[in-house]
PDB file of N, CA and C in Angstrom:
ATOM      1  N   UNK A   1       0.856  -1.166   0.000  1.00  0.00           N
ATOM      2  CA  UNK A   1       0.000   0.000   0.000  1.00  0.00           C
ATOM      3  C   UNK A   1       0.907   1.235   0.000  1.00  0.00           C
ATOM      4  N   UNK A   2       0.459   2.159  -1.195  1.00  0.00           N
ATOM      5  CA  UNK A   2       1.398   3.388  -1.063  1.00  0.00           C
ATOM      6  C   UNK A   2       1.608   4.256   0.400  1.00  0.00           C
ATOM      7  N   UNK A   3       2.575   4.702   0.928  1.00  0.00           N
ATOM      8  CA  UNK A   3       2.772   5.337   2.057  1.00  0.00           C
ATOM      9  C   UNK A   3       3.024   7.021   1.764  1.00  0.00           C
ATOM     10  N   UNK A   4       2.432   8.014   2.548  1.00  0.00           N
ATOM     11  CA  UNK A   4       2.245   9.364   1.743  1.00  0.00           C
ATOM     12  C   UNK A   4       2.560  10.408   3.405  1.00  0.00           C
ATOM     13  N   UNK A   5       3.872  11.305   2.840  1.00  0.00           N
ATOM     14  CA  UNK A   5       4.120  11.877   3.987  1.00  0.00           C
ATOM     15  C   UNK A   5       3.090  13.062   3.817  1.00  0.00           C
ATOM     16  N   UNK A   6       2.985  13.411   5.245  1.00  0.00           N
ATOM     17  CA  UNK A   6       1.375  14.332   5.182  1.00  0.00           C
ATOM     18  C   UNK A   6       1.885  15.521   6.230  1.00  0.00           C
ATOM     19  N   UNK A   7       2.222  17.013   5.729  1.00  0.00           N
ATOM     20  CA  UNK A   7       2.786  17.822   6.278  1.00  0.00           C
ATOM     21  C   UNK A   7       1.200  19.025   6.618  1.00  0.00           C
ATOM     22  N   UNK A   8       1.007  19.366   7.641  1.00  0.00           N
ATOM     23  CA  UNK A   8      -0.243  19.987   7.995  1.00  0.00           C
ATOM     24  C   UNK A   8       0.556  21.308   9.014  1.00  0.00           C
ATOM     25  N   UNK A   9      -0.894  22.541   8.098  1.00  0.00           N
ATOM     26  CA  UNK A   9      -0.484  23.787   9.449  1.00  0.00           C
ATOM     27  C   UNK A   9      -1.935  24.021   9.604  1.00  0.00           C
ATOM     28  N   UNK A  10      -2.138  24.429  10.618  1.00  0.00           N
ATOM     29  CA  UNK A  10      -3.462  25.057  11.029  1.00  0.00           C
ATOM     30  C   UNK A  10      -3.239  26.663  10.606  1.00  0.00           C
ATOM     31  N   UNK A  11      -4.752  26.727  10.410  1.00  0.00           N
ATOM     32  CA  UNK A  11      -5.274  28.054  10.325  1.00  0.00           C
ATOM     33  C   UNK A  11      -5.736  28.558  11.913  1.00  0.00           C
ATOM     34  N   UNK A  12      -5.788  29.875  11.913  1.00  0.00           N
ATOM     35  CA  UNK A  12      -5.823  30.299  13.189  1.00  0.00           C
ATOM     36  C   UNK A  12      -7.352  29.712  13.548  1.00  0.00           C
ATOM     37  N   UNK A  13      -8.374  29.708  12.649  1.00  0.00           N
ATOM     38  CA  UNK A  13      -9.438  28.909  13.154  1.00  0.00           C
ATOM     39  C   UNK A  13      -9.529  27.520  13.722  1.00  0.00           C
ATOM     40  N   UNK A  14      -8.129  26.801  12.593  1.00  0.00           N
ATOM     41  CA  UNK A  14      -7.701  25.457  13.342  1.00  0.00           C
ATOM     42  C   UNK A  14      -7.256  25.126  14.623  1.00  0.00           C
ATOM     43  N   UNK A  15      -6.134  26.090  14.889  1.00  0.00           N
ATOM     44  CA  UNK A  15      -5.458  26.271  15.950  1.00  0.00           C
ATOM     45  C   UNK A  15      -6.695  26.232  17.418  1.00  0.00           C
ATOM     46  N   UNK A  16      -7.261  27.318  17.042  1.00  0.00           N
ATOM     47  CA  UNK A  16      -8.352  27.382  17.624  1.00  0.00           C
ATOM     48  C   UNK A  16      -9.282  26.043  18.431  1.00  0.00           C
ATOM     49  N   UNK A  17      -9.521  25.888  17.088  1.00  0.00           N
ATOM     50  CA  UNK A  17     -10.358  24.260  17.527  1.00  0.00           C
ATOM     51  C   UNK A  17      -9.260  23.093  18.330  1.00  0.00           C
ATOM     52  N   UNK A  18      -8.082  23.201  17.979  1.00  0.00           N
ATOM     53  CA  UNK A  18      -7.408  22.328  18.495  1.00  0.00           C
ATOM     54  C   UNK A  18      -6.859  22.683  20.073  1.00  0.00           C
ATOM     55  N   UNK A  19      -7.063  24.043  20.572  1.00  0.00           N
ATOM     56  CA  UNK A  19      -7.013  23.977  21.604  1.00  0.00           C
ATOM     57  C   UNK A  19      -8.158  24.055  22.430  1.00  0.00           C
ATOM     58  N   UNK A  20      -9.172  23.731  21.469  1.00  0.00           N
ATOM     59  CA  UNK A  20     -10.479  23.291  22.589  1.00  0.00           C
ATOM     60  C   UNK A  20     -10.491  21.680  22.698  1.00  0.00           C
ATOM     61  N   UNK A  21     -10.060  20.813  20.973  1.00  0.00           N
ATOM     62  CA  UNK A  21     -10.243  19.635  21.095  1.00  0.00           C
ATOM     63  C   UNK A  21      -9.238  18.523  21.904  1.00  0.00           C
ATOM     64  N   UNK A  22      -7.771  19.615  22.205  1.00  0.00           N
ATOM     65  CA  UNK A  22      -6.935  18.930  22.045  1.00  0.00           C
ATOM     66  C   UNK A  22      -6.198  17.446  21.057  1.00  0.00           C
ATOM     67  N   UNK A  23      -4.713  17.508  20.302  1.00  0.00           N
ATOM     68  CA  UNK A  23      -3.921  16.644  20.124  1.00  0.00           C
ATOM     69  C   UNK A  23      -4.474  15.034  20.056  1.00  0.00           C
ATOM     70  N   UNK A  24      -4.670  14.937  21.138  1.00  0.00           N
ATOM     71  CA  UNK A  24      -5.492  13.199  21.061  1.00  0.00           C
ATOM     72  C   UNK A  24      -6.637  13.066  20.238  1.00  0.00           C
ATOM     73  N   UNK A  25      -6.886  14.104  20.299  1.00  0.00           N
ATOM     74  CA  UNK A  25      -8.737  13.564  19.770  1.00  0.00           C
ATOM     75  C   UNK A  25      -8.509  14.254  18.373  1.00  0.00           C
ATOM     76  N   UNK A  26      -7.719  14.718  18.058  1.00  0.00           N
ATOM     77  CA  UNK A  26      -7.500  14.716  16.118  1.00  0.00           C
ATOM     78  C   UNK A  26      -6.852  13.901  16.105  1.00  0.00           C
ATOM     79  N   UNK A  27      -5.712  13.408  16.205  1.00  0.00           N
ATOM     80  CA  UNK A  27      -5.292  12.228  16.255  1.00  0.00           C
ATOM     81  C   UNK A  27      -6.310  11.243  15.966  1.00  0.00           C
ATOM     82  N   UNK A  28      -7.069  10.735  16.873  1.00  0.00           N
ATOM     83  CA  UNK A  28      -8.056  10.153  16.715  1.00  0.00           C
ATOM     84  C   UNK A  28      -9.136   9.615  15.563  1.00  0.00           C
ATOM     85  N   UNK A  29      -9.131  11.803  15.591  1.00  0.00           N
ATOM     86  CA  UNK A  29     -10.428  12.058  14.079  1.00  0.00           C
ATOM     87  C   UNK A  29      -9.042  11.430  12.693  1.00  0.00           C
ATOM     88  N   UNK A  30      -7.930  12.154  12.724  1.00  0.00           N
ATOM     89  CA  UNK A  30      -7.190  11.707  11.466  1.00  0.00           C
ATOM     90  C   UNK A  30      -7.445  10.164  11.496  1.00  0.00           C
ATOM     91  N   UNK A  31      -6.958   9.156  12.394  1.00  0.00           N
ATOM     92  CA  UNK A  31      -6.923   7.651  12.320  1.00  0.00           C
ATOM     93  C   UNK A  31      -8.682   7.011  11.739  1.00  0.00           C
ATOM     94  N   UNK A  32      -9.430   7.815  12.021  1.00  0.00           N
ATOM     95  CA  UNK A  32     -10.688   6.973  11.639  1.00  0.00           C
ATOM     96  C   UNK A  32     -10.922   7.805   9.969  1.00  0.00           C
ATOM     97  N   UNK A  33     -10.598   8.889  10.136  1.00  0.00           N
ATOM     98  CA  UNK A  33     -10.354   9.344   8.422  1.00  0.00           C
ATOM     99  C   UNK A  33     -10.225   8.339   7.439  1.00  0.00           C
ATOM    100  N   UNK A  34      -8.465   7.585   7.778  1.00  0.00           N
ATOM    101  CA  UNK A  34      -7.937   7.426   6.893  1.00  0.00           C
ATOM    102  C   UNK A  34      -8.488   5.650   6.997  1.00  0.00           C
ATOM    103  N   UNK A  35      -8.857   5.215   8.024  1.00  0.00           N
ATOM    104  CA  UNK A  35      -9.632   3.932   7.851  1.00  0.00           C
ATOM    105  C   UNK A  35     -10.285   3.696   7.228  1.00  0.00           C
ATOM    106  N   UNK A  36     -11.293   4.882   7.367  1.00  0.00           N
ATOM    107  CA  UNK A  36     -12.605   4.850   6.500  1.00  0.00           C
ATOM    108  C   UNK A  36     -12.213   4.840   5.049  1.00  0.00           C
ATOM    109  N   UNK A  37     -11.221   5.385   4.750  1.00  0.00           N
ATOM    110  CA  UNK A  37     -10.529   4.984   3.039  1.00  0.00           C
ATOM    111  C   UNK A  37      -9.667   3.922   2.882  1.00  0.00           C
ATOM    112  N   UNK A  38      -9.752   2.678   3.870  1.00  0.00           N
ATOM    113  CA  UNK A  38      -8.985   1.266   3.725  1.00  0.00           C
ATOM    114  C   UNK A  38      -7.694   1.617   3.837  1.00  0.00           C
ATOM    115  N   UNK A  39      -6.936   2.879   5.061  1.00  0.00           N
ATOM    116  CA  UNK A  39      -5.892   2.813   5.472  1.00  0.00           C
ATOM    117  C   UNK A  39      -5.511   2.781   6.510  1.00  0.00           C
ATOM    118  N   UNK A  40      -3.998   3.332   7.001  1.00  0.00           N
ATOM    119  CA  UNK A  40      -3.865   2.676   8.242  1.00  0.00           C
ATOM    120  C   UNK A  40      -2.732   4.455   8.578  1.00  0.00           C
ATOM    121  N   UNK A  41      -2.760   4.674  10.044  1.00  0.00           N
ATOM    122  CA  UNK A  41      -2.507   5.774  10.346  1.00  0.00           C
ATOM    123  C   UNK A  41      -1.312   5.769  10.606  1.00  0.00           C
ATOM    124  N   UNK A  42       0.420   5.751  10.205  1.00  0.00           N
ATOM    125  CA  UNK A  42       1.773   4.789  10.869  1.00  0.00           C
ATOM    126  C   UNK A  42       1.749   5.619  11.608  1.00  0.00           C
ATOM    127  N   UNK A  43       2.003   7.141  11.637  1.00  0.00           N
ATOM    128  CA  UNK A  43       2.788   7.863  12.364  1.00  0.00           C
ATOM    129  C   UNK A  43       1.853   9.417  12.439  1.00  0.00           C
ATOM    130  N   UNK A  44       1.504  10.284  13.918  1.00  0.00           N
ATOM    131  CA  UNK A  44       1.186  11.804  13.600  1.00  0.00           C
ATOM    132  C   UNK A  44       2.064  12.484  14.290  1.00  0.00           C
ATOM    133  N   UNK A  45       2.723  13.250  14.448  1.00  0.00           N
ATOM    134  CA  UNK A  45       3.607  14.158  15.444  1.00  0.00           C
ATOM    135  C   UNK A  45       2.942  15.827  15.035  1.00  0.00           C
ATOM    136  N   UNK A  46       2.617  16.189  16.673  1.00  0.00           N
ATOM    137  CA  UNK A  46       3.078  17.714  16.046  1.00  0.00           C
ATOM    138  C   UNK A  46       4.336  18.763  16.046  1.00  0.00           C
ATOM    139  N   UNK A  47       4.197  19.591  15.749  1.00  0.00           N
ATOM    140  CA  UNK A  47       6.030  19.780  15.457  1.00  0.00           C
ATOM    141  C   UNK A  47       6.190  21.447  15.520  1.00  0.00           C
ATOM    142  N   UNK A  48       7.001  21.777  16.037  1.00  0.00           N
ATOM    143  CA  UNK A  48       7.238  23.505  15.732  1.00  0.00           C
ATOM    144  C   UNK A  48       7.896  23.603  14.129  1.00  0.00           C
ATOM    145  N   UNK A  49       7.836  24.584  14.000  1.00  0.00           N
ATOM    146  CA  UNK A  49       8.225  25.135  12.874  1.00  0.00           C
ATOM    147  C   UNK A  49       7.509  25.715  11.721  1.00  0.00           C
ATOM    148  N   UNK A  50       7.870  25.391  10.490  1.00  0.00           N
ATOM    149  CA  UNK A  50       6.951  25.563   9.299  1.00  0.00           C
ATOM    150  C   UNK A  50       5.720  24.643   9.648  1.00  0.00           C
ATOM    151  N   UNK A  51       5.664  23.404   9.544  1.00  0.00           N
ATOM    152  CA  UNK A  51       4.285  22.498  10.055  1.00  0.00           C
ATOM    153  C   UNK A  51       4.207  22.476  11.272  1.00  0.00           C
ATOM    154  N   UNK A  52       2.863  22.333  11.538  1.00  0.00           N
ATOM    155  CA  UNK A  52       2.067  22.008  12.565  1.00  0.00           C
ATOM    156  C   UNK A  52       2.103  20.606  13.010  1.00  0.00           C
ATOM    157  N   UNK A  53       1.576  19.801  12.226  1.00  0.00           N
ATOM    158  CA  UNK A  53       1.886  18.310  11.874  1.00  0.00           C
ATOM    159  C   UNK A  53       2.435  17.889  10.925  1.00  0.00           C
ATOM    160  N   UNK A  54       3.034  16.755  11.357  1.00  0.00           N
ATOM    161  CA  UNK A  54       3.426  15.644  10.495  1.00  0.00           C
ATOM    162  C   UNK A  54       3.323  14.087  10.756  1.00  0.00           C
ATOM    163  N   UNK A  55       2.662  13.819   9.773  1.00  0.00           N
ATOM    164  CA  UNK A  55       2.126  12.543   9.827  1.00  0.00           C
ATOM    165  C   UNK A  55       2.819  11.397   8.446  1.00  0.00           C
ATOM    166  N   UNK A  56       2.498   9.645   8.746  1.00  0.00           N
ATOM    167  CA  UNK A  56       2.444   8.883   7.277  1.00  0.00           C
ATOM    168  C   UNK A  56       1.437   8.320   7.374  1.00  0.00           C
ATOM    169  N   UNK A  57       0.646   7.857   6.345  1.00  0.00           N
ATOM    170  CA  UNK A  57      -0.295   7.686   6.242  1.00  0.00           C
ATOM    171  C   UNK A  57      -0.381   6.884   4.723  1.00  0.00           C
ATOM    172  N   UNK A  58      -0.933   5.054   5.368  1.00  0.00           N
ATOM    173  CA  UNK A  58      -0.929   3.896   4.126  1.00  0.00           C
ATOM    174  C   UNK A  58      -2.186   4.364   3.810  1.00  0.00           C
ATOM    175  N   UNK A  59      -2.480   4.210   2.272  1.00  0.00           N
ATOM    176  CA  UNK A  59      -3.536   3.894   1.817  1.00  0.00           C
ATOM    177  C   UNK A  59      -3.800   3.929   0.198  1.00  0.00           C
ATOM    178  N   UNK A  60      -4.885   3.189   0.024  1.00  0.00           N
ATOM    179  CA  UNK A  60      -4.822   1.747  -1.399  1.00  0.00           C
ATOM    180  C   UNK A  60      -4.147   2.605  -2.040  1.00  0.00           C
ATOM    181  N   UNK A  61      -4.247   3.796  -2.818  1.00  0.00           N
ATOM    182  CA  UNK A  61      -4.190   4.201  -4.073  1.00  0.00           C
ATOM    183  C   UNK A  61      -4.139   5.824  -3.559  1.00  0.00           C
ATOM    184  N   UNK A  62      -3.612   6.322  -4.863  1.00  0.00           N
ATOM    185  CA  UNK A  62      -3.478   8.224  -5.307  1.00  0.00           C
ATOM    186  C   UNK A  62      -4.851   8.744  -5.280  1.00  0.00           C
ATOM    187  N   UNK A  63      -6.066   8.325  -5.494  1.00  0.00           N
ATOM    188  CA  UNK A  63      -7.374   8.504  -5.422  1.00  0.00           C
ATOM    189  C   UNK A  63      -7.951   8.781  -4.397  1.00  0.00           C
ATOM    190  N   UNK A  64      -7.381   7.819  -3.318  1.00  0.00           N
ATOM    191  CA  UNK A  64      -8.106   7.753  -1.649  1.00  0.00           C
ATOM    192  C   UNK A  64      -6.890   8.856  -0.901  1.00  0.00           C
ATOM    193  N   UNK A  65      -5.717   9.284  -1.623  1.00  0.00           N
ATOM    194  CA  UNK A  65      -4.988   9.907  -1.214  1.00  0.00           C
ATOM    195  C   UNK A  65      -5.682  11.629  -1.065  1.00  0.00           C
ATOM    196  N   UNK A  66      -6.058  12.050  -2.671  1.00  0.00           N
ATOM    197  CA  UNK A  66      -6.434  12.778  -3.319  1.00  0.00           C
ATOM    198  C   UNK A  66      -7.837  13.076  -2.461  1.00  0.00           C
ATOM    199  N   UNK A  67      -8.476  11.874  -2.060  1.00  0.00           N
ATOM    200  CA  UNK A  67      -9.900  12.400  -1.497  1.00  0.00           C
ATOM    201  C   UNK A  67      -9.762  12.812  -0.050  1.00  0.00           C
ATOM    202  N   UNK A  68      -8.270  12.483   0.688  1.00  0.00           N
ATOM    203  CA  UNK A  68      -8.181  12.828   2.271  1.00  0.00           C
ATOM    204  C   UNK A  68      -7.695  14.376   1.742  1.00  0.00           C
ATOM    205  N   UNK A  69      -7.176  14.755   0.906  1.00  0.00           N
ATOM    206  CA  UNK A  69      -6.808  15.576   1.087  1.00  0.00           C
ATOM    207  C   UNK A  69      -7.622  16.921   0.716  1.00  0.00           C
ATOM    208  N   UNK A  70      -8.730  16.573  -0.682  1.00  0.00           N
ATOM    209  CA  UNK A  70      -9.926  17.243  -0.552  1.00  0.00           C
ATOM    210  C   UNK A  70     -10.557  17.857   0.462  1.00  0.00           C
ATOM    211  N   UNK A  71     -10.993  16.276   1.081  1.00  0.00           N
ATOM    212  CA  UNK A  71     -11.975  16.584   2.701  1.00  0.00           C
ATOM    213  C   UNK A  71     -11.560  17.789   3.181  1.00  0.00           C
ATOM    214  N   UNK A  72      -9.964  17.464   3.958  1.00  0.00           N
ATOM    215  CA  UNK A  72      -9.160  18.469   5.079  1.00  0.00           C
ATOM    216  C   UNK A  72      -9.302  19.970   4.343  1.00  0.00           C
ATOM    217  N   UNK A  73      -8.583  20.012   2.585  1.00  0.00           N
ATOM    218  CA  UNK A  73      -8.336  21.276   2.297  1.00  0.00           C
ATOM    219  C   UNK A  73      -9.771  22.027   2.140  1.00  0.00           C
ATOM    220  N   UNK A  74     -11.186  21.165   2.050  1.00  0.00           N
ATOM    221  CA  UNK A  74     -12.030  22.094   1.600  1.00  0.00           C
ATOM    222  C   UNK A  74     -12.903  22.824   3.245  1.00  0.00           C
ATOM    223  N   UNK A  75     -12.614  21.742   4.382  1.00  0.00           N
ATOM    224  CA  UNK A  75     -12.981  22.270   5.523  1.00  0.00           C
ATOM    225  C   UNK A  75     -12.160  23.524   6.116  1.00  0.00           C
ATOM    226  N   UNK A  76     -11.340  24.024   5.506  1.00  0.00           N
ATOM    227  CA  UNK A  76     -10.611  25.133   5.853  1.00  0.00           C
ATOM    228  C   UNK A  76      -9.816  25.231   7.362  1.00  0.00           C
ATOM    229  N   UNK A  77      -9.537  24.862   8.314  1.00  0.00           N
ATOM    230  CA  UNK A  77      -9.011  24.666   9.662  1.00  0.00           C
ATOM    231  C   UNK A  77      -7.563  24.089   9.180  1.00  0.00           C
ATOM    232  N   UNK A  78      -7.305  23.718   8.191  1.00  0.00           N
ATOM    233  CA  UNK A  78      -5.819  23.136   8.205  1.00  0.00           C
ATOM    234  C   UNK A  78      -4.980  23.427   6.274  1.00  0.00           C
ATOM    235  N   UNK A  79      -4.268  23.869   6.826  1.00  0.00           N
ATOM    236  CA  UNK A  79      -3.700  23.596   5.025  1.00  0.00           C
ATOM    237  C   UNK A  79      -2.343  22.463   4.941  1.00  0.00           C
ATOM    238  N   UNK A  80      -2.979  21.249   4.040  1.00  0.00           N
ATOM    239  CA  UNK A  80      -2.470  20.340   4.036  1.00  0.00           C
ATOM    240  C   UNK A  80      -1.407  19.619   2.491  1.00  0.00           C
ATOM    241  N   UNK A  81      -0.236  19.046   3.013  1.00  0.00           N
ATOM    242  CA  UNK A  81       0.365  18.705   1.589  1.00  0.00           C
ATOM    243  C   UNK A  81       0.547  17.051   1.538  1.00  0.00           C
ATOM    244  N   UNK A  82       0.725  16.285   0.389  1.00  0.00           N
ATOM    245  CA  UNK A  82       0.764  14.920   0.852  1.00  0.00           C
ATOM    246  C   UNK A  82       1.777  14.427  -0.414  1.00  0.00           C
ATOM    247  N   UNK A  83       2.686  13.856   0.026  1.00  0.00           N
ATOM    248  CA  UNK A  83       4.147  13.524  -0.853  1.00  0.00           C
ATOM    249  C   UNK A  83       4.046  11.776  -0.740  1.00  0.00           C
ATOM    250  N   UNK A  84       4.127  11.249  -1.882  1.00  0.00           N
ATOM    251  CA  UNK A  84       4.211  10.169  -2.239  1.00  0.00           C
ATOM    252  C   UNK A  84       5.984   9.629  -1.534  1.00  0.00           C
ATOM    253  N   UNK A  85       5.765   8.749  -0.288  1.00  0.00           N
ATOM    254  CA  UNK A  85       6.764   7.915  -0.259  1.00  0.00           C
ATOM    255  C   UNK A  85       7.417   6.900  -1.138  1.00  0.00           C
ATOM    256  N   UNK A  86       8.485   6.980  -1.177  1.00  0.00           N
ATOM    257  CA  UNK A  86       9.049   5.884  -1.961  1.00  0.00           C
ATOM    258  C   UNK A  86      10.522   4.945  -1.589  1.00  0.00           C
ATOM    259  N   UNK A  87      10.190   3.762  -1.388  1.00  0.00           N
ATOM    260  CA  UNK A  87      10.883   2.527  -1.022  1.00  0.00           C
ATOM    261  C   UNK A  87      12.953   3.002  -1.415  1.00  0.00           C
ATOM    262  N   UNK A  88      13.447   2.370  -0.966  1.00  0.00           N
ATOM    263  CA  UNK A  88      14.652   2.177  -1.736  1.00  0.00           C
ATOM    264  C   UNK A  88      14.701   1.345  -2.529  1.00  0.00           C
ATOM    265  N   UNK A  89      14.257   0.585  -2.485  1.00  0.00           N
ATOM    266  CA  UNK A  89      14.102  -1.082  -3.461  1.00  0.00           C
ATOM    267  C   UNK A  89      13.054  -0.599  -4.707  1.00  0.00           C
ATOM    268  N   UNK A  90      12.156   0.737  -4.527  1.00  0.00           N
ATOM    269  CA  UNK A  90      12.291   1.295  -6.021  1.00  0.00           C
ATOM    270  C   UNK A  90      12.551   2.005  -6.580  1.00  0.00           C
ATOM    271  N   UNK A  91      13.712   2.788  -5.411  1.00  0.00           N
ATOM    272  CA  UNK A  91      14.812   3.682  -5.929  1.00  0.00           C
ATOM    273  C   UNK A  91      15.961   2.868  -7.272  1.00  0.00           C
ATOM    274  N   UNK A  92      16.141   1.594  -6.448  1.00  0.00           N
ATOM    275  CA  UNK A  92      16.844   0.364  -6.975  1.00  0.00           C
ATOM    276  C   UNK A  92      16.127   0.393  -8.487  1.00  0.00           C
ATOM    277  N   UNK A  93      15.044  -0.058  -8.248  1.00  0.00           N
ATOM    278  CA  UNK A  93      14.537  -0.299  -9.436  1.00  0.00           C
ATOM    279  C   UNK A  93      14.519   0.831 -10.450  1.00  0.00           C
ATOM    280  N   UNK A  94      14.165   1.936 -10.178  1.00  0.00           N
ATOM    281  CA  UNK A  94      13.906   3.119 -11.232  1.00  0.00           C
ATOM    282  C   UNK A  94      15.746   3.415 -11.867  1.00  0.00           C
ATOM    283  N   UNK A  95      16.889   3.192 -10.623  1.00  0.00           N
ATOM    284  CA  UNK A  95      17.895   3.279 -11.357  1.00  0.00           C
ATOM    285  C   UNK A  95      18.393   2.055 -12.509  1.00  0.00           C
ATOM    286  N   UNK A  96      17.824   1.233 -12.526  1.00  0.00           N
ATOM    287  CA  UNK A  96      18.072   0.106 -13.065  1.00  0.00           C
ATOM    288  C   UNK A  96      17.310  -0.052 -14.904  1.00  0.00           C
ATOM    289  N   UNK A  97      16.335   1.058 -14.753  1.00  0.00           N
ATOM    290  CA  UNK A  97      15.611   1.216 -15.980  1.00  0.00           C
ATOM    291  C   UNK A  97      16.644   1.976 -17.001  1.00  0.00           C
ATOM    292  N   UNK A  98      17.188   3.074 -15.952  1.00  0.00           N
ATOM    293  CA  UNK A  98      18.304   3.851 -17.099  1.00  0.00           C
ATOM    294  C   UNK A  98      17.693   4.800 -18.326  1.00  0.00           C
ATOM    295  N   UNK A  99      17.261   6.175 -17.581  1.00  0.00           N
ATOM    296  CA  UNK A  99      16.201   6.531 -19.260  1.00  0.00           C
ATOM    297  C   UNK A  99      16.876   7.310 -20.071  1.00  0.00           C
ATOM    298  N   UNK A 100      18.265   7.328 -19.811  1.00  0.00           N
ATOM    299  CA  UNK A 100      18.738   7.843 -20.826  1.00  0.00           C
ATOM    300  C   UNK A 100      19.246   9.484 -20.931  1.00  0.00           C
ATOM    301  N   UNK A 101      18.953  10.107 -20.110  1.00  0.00           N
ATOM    302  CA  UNK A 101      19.039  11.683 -19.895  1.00  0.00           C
ATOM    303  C   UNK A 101      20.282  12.248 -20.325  1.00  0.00           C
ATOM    304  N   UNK A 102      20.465  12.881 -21.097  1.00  0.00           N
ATOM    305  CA  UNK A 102      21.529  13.786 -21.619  1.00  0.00           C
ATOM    306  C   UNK A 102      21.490  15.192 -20.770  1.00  0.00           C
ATOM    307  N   UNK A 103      22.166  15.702 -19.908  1.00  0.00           N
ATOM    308  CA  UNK A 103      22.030  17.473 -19.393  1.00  0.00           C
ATOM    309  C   UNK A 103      22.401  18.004 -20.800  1.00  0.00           C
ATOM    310  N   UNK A 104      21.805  19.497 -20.226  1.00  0.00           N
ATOM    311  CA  UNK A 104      22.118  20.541 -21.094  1.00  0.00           C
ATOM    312  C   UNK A 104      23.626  20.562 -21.207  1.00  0.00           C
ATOM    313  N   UNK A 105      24.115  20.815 -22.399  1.00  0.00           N
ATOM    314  CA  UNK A 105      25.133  21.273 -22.616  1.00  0.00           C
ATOM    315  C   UNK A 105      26.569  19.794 -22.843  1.00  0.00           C
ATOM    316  N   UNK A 106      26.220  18.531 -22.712  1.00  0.00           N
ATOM    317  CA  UNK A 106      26.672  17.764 -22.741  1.00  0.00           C
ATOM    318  C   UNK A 106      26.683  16.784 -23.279  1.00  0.00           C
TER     319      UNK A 106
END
């Protein structure tokens, strides 16, 4: 199952809600989210900095990816990004195809 790093900031309305709902209980709401689309929740942290959260997050396909990320971006409380993980073993593989690339100038 594809694995998709999931970088989240709240909006001050988010922020908001999250210090009424507290940490656990989005946590929570994210894990039954991503169930409900036949996935599984690995990891959420929240984090200083540029994000708020960061999370990984399995699930079937780019479609069910595409629709968590709908949901979150159209409820407005969070602005969310989601990056396709990828294995070393198909790092392995993609170097092994060889496509040929010439740079500029060479």
């Amino acid at each position: 199952m594809p694995k998709y790093l999931v970088l989240a900031s709240y909006t001050s309305e988010g922020a908001a809600g999250l210090l009424k709902e507290g940490g656990s209980s989005r946590r929570e709401t994210v894990d039954r989210m991503v169930s409900g689309m036949g996935g599984t929740l690995e990891a959420l942290y929240y984090a200083f900095g540029e994000h708020d959260v960061v999370g990984i997050v399995d699930v079937p396909d780019d479609a069910s990816a595409a629709a968590l990320s709908l949901a979150v971006g159209a409820a407005g409380a969070v602005e969310m990004s989601l990056t396709v993980l990828i294995t070393p073993e198909t790092i392995d593989a993609a170097a092994e195809k060889g496509a040929g690339y010439r740079p500029p100038g060479a």
